[in-house]
PDB file of N, CA and C in Angstrom:
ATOM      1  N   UNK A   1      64.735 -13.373 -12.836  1.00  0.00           N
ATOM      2  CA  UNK A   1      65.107 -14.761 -12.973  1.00  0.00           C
ATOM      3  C   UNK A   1      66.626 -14.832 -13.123  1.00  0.00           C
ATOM      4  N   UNK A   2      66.922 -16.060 -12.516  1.00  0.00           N
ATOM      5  CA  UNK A   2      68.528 -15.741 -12.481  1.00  0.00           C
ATOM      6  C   UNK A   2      69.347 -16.884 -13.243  1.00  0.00           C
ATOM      7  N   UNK A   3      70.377 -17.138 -13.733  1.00  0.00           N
ATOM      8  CA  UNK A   3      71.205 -17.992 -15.010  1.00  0.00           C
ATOM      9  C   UNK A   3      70.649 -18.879 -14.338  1.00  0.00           C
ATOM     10  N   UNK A   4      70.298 -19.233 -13.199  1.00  0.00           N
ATOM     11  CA  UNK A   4      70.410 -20.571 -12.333  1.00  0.00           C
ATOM     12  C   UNK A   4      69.670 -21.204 -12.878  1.00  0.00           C
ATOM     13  N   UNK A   5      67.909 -20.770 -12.958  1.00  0.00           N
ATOM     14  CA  UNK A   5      66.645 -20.606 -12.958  1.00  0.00           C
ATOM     15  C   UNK A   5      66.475 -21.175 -14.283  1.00  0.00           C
ATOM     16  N   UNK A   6      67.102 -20.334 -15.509  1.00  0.00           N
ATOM     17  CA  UNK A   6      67.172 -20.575 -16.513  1.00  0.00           C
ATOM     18  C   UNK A   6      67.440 -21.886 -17.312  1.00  0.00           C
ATOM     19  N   UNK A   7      68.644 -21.859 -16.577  1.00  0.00           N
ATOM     20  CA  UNK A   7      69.483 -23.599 -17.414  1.00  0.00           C
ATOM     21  C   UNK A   7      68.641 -24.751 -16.985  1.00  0.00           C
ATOM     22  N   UNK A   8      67.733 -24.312 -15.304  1.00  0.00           N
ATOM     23  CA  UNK A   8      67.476 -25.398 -15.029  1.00  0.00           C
ATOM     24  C   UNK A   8      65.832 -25.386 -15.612  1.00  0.00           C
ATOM     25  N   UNK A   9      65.858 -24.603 -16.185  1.00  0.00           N
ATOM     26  CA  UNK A   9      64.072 -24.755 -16.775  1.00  0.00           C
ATOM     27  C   UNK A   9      64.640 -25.157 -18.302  1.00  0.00           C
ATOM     28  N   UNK A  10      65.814 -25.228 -19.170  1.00  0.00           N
ATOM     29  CA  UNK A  10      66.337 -25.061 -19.871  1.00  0.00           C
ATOM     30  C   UNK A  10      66.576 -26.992 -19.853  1.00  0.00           C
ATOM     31  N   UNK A  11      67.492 -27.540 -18.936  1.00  0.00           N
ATOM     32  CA  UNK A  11      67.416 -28.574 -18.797  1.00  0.00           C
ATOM     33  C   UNK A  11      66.208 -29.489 -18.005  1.00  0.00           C
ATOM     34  N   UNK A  12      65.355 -28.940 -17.965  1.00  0.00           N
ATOM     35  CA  UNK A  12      63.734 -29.624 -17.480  1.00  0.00           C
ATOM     36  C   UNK A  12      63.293 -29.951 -19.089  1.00  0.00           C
ATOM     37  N   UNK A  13      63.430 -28.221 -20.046  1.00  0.00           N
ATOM     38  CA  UNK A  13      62.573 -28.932 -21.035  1.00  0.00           C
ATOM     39  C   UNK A  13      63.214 -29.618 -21.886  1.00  0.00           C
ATOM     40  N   UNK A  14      64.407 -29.761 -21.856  1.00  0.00           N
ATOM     41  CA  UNK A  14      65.690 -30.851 -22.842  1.00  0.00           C
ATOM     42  C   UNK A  14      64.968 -31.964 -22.070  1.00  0.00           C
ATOM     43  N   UNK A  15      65.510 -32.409 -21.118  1.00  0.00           N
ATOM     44  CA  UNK A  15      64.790 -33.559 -20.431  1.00  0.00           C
ATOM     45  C   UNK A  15      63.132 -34.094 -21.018  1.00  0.00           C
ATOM     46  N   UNK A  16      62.871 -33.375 -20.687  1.00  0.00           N
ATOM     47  CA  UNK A  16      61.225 -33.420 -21.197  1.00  0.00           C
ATOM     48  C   UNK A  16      61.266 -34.179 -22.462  1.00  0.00           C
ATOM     49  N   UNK A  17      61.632 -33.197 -23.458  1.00  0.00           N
ATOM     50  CA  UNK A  17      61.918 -33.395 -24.825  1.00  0.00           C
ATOM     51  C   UNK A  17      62.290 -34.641 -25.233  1.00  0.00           C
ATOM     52  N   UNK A  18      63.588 -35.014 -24.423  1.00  0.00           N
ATOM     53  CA  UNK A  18      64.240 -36.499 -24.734  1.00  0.00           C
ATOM     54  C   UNK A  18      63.174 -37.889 -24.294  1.00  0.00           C
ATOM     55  N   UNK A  19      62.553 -37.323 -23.077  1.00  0.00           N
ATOM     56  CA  UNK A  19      61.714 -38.653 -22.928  1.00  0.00           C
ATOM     57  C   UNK A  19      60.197 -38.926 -23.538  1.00  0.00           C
ATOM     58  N   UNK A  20      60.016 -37.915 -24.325  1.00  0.00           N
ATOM     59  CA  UNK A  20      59.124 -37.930 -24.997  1.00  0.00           C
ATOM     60  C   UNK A  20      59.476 -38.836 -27.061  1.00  0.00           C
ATOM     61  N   UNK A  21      60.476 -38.192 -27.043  1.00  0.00           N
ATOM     62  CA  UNK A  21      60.855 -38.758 -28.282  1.00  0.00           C
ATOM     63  C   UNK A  21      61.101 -40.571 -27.636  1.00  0.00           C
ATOM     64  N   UNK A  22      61.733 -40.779 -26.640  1.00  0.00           N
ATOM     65  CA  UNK A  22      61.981 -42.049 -26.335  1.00  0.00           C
ATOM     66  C   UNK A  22      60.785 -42.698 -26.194  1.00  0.00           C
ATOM     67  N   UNK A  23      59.979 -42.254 -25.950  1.00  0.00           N
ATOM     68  CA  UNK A  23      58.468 -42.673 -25.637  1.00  0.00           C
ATOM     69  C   UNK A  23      58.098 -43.083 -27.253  1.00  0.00           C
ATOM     70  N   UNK A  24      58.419 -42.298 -27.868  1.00  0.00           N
ATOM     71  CA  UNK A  24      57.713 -42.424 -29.512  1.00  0.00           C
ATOM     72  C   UNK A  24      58.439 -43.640 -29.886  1.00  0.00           C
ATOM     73  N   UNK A  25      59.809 -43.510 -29.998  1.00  0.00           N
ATOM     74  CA  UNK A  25      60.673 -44.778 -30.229  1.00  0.00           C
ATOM     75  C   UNK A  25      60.195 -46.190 -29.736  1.00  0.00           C
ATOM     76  N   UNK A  26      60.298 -45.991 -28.471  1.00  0.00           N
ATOM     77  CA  UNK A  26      59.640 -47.279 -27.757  1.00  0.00           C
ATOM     78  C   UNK A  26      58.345 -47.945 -28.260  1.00  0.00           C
ATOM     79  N   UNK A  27      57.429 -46.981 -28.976  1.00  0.00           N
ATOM     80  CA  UNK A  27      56.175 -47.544 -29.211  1.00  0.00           C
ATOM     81  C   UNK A  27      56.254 -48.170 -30.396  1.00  0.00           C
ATOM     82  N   UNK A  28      56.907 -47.404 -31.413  1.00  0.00           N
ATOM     83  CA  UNK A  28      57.342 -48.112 -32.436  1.00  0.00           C
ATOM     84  C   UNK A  28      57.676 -49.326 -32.492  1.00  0.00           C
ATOM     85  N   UNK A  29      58.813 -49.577 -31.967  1.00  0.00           N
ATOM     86  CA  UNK A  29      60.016 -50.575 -31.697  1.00  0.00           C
ATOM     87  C   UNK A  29      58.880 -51.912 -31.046  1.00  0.00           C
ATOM     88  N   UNK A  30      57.642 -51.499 -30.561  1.00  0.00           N
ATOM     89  CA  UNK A  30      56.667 -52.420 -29.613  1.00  0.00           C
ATOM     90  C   UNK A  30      55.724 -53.041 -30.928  1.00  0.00           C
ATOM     91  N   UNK A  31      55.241 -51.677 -31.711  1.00  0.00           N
ATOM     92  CA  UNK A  31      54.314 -52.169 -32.453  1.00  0.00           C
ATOM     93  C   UNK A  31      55.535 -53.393 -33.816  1.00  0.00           C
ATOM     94  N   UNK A  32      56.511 -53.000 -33.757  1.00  0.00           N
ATOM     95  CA  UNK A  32      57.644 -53.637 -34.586  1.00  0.00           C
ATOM     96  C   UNK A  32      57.557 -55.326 -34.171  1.00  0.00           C
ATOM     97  N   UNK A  33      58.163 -55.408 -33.043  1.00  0.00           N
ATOM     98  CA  UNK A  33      58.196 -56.603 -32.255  1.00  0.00           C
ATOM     99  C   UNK A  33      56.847 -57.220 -32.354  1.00  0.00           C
ATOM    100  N   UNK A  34      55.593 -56.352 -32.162  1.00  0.00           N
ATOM    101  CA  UNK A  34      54.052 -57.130 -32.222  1.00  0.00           C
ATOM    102  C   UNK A  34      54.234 -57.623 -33.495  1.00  0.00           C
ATOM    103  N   UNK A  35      54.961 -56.903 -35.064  1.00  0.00           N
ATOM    104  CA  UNK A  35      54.269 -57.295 -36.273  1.00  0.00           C
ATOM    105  C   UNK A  35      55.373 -58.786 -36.667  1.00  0.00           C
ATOM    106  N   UNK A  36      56.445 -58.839 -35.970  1.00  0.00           N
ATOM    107  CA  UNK A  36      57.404 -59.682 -36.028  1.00  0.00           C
ATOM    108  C   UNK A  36      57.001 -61.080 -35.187  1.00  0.00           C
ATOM    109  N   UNK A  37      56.485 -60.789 -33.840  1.00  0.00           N
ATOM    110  CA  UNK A  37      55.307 -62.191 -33.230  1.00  0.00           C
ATOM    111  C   UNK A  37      54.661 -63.044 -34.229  1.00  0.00           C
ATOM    112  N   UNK A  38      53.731 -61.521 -34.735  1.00  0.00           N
ATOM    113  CA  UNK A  38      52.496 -62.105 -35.768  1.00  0.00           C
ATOM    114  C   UNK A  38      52.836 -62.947 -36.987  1.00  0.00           C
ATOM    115  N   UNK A  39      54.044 -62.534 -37.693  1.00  0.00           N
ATOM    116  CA  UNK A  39      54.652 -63.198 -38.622  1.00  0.00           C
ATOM    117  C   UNK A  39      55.326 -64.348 -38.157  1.00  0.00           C
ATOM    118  N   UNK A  40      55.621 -64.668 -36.894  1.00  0.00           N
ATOM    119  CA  UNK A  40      57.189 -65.448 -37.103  1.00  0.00           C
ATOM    120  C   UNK A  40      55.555 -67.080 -36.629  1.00  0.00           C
ATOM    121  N   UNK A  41      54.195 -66.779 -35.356  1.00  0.00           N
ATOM    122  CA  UNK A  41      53.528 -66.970 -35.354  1.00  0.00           C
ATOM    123  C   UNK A  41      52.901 -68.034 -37.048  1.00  0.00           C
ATOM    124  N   UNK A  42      52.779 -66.882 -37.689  1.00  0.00           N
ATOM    125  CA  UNK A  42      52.073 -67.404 -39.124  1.00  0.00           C
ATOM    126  C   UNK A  42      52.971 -68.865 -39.584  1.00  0.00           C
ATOM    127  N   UNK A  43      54.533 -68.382 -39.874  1.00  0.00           N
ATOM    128  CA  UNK A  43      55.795 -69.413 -39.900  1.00  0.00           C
ATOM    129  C   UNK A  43      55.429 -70.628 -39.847  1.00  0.00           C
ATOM    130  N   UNK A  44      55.128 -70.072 -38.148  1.00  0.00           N
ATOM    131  CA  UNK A  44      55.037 -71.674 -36.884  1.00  0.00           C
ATOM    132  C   UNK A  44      53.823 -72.396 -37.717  1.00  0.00           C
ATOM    133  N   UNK A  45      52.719 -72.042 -37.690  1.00  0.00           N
ATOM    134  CA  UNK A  45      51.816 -72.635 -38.336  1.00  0.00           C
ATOM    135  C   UNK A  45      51.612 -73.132 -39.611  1.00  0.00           C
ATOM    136  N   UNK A  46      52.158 -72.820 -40.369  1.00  0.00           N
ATOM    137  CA  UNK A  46      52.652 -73.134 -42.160  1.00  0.00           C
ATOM    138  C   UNK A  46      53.088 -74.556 -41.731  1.00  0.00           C
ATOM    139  N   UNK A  47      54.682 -74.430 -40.951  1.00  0.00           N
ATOM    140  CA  UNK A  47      55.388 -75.504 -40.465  1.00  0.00           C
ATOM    141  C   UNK A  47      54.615 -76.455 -40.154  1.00  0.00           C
ATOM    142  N   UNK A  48      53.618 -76.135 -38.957  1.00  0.00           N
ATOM    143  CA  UNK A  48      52.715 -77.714 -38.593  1.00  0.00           C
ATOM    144  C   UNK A  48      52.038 -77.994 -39.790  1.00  0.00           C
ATOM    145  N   UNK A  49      51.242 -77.122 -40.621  1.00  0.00           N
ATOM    146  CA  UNK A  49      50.239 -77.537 -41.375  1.00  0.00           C
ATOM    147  C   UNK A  49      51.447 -78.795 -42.423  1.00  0.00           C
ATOM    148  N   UNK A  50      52.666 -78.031 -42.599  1.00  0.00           N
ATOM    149  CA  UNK A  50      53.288 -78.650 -43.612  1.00  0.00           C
ATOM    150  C   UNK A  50      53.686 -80.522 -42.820  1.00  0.00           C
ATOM    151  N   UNK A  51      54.145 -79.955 -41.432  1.00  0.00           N
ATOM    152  CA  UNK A  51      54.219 -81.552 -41.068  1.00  0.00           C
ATOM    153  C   UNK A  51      53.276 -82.494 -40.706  1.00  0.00           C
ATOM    154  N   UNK A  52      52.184 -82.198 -41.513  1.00  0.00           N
ATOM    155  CA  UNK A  52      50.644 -82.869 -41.290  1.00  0.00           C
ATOM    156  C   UNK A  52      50.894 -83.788 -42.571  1.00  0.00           C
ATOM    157  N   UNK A  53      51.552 -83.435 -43.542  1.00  0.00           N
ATOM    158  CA  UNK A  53      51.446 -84.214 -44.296  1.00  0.00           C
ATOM    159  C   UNK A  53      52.251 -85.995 -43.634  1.00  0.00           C
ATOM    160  N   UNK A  54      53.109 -85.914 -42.526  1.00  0.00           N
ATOM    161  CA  UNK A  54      54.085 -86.446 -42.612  1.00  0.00           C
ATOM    162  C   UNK A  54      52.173 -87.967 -42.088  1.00  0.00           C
ATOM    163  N   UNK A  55      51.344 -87.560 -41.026  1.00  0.00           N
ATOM    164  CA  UNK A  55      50.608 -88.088 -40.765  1.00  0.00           C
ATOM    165  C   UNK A  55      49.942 -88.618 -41.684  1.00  0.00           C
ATOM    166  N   UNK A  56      49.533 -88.098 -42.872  1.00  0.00           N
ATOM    167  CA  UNK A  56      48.768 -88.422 -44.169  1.00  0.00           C
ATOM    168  C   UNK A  56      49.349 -88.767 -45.086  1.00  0.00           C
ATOM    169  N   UNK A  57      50.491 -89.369 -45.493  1.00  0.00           N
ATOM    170  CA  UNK A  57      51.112 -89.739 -46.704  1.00  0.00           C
ATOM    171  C   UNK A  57      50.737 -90.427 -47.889  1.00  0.00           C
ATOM    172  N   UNK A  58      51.329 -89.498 -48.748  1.00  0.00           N
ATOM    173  CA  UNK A  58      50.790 -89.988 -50.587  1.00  0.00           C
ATOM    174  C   UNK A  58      51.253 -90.927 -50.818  1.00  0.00           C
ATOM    175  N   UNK A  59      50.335 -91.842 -51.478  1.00  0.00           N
ATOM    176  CA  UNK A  59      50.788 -93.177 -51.430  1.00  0.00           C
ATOM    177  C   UNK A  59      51.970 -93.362 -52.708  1.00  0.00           C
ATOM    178  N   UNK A  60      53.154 -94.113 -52.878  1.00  0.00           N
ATOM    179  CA  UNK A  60      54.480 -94.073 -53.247  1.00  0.00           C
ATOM    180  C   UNK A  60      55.014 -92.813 -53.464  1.00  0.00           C
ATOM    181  N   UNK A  61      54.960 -92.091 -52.570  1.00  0.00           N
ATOM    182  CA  UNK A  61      55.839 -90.800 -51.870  1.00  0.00           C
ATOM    183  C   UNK A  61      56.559 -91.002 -50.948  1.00  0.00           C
ATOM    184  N   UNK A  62      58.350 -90.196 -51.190  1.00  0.00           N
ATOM    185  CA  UNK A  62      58.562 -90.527 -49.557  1.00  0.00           C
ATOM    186  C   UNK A  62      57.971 -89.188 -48.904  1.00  0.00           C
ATOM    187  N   UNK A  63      58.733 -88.964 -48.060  1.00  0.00           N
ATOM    188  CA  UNK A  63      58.284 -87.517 -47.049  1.00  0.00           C
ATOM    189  C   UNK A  63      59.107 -87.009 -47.446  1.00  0.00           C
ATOM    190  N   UNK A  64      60.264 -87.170 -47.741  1.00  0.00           N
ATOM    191  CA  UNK A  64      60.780 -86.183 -47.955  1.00  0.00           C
ATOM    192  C   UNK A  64      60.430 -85.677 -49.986  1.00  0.00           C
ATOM    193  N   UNK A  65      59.848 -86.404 -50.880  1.00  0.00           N
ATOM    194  CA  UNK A  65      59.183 -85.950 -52.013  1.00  0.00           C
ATOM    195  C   UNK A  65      58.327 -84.452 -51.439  1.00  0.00           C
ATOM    196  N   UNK A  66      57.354 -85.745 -50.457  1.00  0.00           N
ATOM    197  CA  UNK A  66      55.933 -84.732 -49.998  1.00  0.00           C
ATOM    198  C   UNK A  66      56.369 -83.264 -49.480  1.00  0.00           C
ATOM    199  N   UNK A  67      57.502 -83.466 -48.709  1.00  0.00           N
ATOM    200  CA  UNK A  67      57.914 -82.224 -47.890  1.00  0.00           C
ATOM    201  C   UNK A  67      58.396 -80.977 -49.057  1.00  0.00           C
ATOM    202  N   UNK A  68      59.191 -81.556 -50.068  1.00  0.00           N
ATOM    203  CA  UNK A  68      59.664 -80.402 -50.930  1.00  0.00           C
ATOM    204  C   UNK A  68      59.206 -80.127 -51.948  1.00  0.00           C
ATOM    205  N   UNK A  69      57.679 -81.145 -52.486  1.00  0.00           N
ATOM    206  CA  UNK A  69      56.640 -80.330 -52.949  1.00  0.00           C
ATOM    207  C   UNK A  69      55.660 -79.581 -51.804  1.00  0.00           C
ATOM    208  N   UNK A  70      55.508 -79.783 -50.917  1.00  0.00           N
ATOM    209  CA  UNK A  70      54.732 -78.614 -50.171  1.00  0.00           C
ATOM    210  C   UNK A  70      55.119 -77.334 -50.030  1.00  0.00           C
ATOM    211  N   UNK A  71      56.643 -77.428 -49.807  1.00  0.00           N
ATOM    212  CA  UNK A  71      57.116 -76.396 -49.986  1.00  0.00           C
ATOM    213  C   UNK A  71      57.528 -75.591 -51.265  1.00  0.00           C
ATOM    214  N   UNK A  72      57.206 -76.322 -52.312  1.00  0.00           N
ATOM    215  CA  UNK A  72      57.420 -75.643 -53.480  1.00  0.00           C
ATOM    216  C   UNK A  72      56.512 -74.866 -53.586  1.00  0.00           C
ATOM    217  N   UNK A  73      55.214 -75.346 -53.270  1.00  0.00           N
ATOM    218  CA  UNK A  73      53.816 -74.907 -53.826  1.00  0.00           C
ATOM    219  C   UNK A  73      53.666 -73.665 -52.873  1.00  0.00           C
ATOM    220  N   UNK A  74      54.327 -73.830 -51.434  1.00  0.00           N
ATOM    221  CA  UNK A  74      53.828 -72.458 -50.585  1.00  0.00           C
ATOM    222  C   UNK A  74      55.007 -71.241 -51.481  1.00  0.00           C
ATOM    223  N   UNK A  75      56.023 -71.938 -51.893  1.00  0.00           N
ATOM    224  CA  UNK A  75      56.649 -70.302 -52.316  1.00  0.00           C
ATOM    225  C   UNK A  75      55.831 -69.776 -53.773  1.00  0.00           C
ATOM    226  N   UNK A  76      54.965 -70.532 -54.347  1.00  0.00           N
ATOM    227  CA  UNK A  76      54.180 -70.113 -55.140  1.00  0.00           C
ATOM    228  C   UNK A  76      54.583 -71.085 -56.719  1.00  0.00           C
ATOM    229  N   UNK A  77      55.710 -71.777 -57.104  1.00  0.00           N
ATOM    230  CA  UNK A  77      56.210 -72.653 -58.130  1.00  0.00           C
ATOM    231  C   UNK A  77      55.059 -73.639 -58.380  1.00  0.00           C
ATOM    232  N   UNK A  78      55.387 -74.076 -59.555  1.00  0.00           N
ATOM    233  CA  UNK A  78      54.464 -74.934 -60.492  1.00  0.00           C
ATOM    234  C   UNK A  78      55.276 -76.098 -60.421  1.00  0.00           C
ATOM    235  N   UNK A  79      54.303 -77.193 -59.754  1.00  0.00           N
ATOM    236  CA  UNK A  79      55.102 -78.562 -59.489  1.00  0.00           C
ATOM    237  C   UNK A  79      54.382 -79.276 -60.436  1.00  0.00           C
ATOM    238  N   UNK A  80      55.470 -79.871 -61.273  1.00  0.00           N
ATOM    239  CA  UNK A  80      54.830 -80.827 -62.548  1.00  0.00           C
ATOM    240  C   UNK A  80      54.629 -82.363 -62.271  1.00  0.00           C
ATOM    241  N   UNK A  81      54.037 -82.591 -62.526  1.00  0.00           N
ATOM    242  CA  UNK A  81      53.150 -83.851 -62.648  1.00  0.00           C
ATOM    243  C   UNK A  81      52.184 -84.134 -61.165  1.00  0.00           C
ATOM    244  N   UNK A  82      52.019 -82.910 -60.562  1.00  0.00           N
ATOM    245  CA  UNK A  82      50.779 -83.289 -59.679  1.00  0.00           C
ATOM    246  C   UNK A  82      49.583 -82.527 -60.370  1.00  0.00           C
ATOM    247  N   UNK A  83      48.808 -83.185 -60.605  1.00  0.00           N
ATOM    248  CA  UNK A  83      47.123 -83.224 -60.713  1.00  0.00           C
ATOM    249  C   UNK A  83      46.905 -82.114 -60.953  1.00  0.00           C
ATOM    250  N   UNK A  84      46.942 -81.404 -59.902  1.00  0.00           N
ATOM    251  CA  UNK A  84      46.330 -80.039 -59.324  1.00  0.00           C
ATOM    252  C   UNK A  84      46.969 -79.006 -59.388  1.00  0.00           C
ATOM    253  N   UNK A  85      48.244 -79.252 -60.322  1.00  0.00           N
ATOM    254  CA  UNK A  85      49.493 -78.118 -60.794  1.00  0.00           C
ATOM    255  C   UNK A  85      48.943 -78.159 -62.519  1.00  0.00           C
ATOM    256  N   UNK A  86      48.613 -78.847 -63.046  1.00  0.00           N
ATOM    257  CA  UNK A  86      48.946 -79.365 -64.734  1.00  0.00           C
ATOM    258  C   UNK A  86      47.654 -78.670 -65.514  1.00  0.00           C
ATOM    259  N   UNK A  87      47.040 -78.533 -65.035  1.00  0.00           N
ATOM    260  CA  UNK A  87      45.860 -77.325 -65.244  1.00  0.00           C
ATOM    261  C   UNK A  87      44.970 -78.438 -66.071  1.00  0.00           C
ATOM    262  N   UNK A  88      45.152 -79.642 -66.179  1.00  0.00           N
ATOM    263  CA  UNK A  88      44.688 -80.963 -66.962  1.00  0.00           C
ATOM    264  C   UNK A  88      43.106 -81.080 -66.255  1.00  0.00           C
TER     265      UNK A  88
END
């Protein structure tokens, strides 16, 4: 076998090597992007559910009351003087 032979079986399996790790990367980086869809997805839907209220409004509420108790309650906070916060 001659130096020739060598480097170039030498640079076949470097080659090899590199597109295999890129392969691993890539899948990652895919299943990454899928879990980032799924979440940004969930977001979107919070959002409509939250602008459903704007259709149903509490009576002497504005929307914008309604809007920043809905959103209080999704980050998990205790909104005082609704009903269903006061443990009453």
């Amino acid at each position: 076998m001659s130096a020739h032979d060598v480097a170039a079986i030498v640079i076949s399996v470097g080659a090899l090597a590199l597109s295999g790790w890129n392969f691993v990367r890539l899948g990652r980086a895919r299943r990454e992007l899928d879990a980032l869809e799924i979440r940004v997805l969930e977001i979107v839907w919070r959002e409509i559910d939250a602008d459903a209220v704007w259709k149903a409004p509490e009576p002497n509420k504005t929307y914008a009351a309604q809007r920043s108790r809905l959103a209080a309650k999704r980050k998990g906070a205790i909104v005082w003087g609704q009903r269903e916060d006061t443990g009453v």
